[in-house]
Protein backbone atom coordinates (compact mmCIF):
# COMPACT_ATOMS: atom_id res chain seq x y z
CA UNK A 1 -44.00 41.48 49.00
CA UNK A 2 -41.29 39.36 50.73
CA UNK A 3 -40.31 38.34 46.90
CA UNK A 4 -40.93 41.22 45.09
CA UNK A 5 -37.87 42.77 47.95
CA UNK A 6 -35.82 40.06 47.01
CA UNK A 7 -35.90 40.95 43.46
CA UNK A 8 -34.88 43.88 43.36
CA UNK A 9 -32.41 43.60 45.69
CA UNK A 10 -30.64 40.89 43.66
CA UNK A 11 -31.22 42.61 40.20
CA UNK A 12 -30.73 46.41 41.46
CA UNK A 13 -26.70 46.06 40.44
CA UNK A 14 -27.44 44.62 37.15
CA UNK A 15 -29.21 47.47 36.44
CA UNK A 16 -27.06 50.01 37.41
CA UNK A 17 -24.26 48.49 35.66
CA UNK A 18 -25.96 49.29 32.36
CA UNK A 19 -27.28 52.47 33.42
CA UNK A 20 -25.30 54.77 31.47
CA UNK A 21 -26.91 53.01 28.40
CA UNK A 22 -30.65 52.67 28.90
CA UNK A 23 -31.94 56.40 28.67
CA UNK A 24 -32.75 57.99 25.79
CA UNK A 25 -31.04 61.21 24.04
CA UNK A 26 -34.67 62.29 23.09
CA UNK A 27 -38.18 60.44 23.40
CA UNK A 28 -39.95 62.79 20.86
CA UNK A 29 -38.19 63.82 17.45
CA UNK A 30 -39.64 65.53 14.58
CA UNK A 31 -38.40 65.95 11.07
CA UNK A 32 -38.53 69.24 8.68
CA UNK A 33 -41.70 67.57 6.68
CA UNK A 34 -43.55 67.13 10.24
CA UNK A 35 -43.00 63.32 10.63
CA UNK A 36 -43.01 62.43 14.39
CA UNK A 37 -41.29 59.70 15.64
CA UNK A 38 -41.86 58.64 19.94
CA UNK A 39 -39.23 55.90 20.90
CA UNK A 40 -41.04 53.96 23.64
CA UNK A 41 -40.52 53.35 27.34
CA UNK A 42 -37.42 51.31 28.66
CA UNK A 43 -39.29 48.15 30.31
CA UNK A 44 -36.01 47.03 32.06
CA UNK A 45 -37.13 49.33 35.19
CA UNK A 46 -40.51 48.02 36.06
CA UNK A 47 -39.33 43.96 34.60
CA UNK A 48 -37.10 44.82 37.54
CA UNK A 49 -39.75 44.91 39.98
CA UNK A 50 -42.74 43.11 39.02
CA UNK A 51 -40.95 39.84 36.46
CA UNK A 52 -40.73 37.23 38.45
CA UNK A 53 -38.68 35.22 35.95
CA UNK A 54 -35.34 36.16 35.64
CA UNK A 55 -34.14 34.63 32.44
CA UNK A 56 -36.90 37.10 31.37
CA UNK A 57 -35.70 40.34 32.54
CA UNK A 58 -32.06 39.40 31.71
CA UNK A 59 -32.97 39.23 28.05
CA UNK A 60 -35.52 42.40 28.40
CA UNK A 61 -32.42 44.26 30.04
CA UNK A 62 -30.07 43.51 27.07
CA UNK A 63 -32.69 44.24 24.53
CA UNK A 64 -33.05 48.20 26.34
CA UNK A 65 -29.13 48.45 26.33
CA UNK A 66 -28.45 50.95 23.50
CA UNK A 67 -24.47 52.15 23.73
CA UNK A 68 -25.24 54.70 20.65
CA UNK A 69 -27.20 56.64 23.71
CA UNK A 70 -24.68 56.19 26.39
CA UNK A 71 -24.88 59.38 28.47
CA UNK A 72 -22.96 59.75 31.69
CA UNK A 73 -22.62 62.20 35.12
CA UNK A 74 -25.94 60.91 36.77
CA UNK A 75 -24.84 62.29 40.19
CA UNK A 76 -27.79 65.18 41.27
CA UNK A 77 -26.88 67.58 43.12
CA UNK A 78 -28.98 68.87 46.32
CA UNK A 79 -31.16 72.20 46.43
CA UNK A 80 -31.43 74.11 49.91
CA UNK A 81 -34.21 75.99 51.66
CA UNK A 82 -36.80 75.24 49.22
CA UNK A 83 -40.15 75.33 50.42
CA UNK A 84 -41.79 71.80 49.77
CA UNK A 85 -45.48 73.21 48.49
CA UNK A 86 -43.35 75.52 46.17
CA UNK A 87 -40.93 72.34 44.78
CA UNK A 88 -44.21 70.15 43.88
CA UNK A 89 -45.20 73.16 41.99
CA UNK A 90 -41.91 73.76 40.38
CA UNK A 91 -41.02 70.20 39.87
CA UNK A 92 -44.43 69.29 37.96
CA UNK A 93 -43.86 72.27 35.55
CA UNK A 94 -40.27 71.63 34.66
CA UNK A 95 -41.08 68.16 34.18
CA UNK A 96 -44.07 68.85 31.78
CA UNK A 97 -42.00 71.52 30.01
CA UNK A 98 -38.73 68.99 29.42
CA UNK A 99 -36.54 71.24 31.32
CA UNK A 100 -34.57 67.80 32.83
CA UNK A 101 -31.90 69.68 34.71
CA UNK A 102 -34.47 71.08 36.68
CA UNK A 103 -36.59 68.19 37.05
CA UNK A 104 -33.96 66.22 38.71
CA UNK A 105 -33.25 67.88 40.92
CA UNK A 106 -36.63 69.06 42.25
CA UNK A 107 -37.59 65.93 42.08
CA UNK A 108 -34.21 64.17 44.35
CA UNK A 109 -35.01 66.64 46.95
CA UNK A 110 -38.75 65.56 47.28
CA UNK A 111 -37.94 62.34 47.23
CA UNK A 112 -35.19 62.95 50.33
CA UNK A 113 -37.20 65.61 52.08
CA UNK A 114 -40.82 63.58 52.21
CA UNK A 115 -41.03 60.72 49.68
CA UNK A 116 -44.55 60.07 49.99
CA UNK A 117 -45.17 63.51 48.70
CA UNK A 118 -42.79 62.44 45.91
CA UNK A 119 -45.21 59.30 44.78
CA UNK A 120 -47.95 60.94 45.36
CA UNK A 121 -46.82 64.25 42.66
CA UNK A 122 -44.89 61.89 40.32
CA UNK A 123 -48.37 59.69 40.35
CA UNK A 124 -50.31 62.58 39.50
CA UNK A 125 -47.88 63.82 36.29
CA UNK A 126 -47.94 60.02 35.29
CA UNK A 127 -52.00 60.20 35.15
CA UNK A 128 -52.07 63.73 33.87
CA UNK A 129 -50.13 61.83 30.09
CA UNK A 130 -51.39 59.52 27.54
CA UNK A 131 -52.01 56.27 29.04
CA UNK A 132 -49.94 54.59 26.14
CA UNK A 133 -46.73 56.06 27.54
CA UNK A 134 -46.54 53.89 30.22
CA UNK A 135 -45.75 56.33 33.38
CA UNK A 136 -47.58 55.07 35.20
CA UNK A 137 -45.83 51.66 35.08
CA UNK A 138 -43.05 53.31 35.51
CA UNK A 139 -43.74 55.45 38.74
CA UNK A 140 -45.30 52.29 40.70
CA UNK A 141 -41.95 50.38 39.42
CA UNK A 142 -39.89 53.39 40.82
CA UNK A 143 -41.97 53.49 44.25
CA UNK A 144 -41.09 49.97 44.65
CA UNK A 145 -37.45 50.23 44.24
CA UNK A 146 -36.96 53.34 47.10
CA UNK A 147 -39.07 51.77 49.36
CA UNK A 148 -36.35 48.80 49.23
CA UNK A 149 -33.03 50.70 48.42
CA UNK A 150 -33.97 54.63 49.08
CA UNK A 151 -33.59 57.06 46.98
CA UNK A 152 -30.33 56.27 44.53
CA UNK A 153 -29.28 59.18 41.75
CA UNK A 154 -28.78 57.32 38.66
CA UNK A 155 -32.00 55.04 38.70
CA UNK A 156 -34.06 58.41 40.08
CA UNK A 157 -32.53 60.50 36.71
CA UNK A 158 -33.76 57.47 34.67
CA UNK A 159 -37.27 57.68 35.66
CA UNK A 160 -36.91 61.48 35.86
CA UNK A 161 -35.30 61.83 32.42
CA UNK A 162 -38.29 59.36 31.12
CA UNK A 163 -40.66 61.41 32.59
CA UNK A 164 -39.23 64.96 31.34
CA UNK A 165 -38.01 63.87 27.66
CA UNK A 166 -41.13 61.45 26.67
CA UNK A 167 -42.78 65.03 25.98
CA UNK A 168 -46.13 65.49 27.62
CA UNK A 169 -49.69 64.69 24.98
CA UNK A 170 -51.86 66.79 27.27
CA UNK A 171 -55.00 66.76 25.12
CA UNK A 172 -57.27 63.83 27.10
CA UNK A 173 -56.95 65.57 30.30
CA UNK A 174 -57.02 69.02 29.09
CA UNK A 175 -60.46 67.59 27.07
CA UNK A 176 -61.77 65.30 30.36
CA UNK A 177 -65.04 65.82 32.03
CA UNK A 178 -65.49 64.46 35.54
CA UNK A 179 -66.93 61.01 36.20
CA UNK A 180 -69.04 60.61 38.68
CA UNK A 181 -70.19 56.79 37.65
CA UNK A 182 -70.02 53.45 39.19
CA UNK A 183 -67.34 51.65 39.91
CA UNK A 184 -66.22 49.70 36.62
CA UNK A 185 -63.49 46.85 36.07
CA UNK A 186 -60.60 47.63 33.83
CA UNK A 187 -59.76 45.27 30.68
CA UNK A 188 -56.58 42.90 31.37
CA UNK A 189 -54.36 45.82 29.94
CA UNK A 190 -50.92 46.54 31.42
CA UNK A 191 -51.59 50.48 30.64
CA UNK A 192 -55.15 50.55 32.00
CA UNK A 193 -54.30 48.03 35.33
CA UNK A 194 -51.18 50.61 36.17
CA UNK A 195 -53.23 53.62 35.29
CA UNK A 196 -55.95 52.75 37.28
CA UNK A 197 -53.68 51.27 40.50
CA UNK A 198 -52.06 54.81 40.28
CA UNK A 199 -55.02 56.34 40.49
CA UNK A 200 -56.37 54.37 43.21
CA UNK A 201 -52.73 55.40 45.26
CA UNK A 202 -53.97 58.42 46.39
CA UNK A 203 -56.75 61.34 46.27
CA UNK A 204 -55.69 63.75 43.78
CA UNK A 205 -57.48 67.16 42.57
CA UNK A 206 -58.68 65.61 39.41
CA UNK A 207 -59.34 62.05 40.14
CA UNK A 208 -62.79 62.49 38.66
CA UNK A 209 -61.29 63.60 35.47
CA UNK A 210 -58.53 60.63 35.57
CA UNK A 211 -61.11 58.43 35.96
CA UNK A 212 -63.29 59.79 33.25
CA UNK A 213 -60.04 59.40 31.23
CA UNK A 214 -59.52 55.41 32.06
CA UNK A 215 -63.19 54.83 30.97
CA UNK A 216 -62.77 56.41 28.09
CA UNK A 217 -59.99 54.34 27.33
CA UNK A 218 -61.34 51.12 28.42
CA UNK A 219 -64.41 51.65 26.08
CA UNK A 220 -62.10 52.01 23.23
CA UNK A 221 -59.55 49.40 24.22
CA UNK A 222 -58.43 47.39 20.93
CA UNK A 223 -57.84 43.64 21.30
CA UNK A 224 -54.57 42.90 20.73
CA UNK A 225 -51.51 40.56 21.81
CA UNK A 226 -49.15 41.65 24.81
CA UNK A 227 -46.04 41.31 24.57
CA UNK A 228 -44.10 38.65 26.56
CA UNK A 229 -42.97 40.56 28.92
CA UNK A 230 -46.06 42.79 29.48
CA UNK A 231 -47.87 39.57 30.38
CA UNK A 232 -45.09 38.82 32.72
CA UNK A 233 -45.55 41.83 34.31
CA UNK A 234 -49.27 42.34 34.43
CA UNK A 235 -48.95 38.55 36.27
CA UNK A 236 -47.52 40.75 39.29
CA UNK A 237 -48.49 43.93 39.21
């Protein structure tokens, strides 16, 4: 833990030096004659937390740095006398409808008003996607980093803008039935081992189904090479 701290704390400004150019205009586009094209996760957040080498997340950093995308004004502003059962409500519909400028700031005042409620509904909209998105990589990464720095506006409208833009493939959990099994070991997948250490985080309303969703997907798992740095990563996660 003691080194996973010191990690972020020495790569945090790194990172936030090359914020403005590591989000995304748009996750999801579509063309006239119905081609779809998803752009994938930026890895630079969670190599933050969980690469231990650092010649490694250096060269992963640079590699997510795209100045065609540069966006700035990541400053969020606060929301006042909002009733914390109605935000997680309004927060996790915004998000799974796109509606960013929402999101972000539903989500900052969560995160400031009881951030374990925060995880715990950003966790749940991570297990609710397609495992192959990677949120919920990228909400473990993002737990890490406030629990060492608090909450900081331009790395929470990162995740947030991931999150909101990387539009929501609802169809396994719509589709899940509720598992009510044994226990079973995952397969040495980065998606499947963050899925699954989400969904161990906390009880949530549907944890049968999420679990009946990571079986499913462990049955099917195809073989294949990591990447580099998802082998890094899986190392600490």
């Amino acid at each position: 833990m003691k080194l996973m701290i010191n990690r972020i704390e020495k790569r945090v400004e790194k990172l936030l030096e090359n914020i403005d150019s590591l989000d995304k205009r748009a996750y999801l586009t579509v063309t006239g004659e119905g081609d779809i094209l998803r752009k994938k996760m930026n890895l630079a957040v969670p190599c933050m937390v969980y690469c231990e080498n650092d010649e490694l997340f250096q060269t992963q950093l640079e590699k997510e740095i795209d100045f065609k995308e540069r966006q700035k004004d990541k400053d969020i502003s606060r929301l006042s006398n909002v009733d914390l059962v109605k935000a997680v409500d309004i927060f996790t519909k915004v998000v799974i409808k796109g509606e960013l400028e929402f999101a972000k700031r539903y989500g900052k005042e969560l995160a400031l008003r009881d951030k374990e409620l925060f995880y715990k509904t950003l966790f749940n909209l991570s297990l609710m996607d397609n495992i192959k998105f990677k949120k919920p990589l990228m909400a473990l990464a993002f737990k890490e980093i406030m629990e060492v720095i608090g909450w900081n506006d331009k790395i929470g409208y990162l995740v947030i803008s991931y999150f909101t833009k990387q539009r929501y493939d609802l169809n396994e959990f719509e589709n899940a039935k509720e598992y009510i099994g044994e226990e079973f070991e995952v397969e040495e997948s980065l998606d499947l081992v963050a899925y699954k250490k989400v969904l161990e985080s906390y009880e949530y309303k549907n944890s049968k189904k999420y679990r009946y969703i990571l079986k499913k997907e462990n049955e099917k798992l195809e073989k294949k090479e990591m990447l580099n740095i998802e082998q890094e990563i899986l190392k600490t996660i």
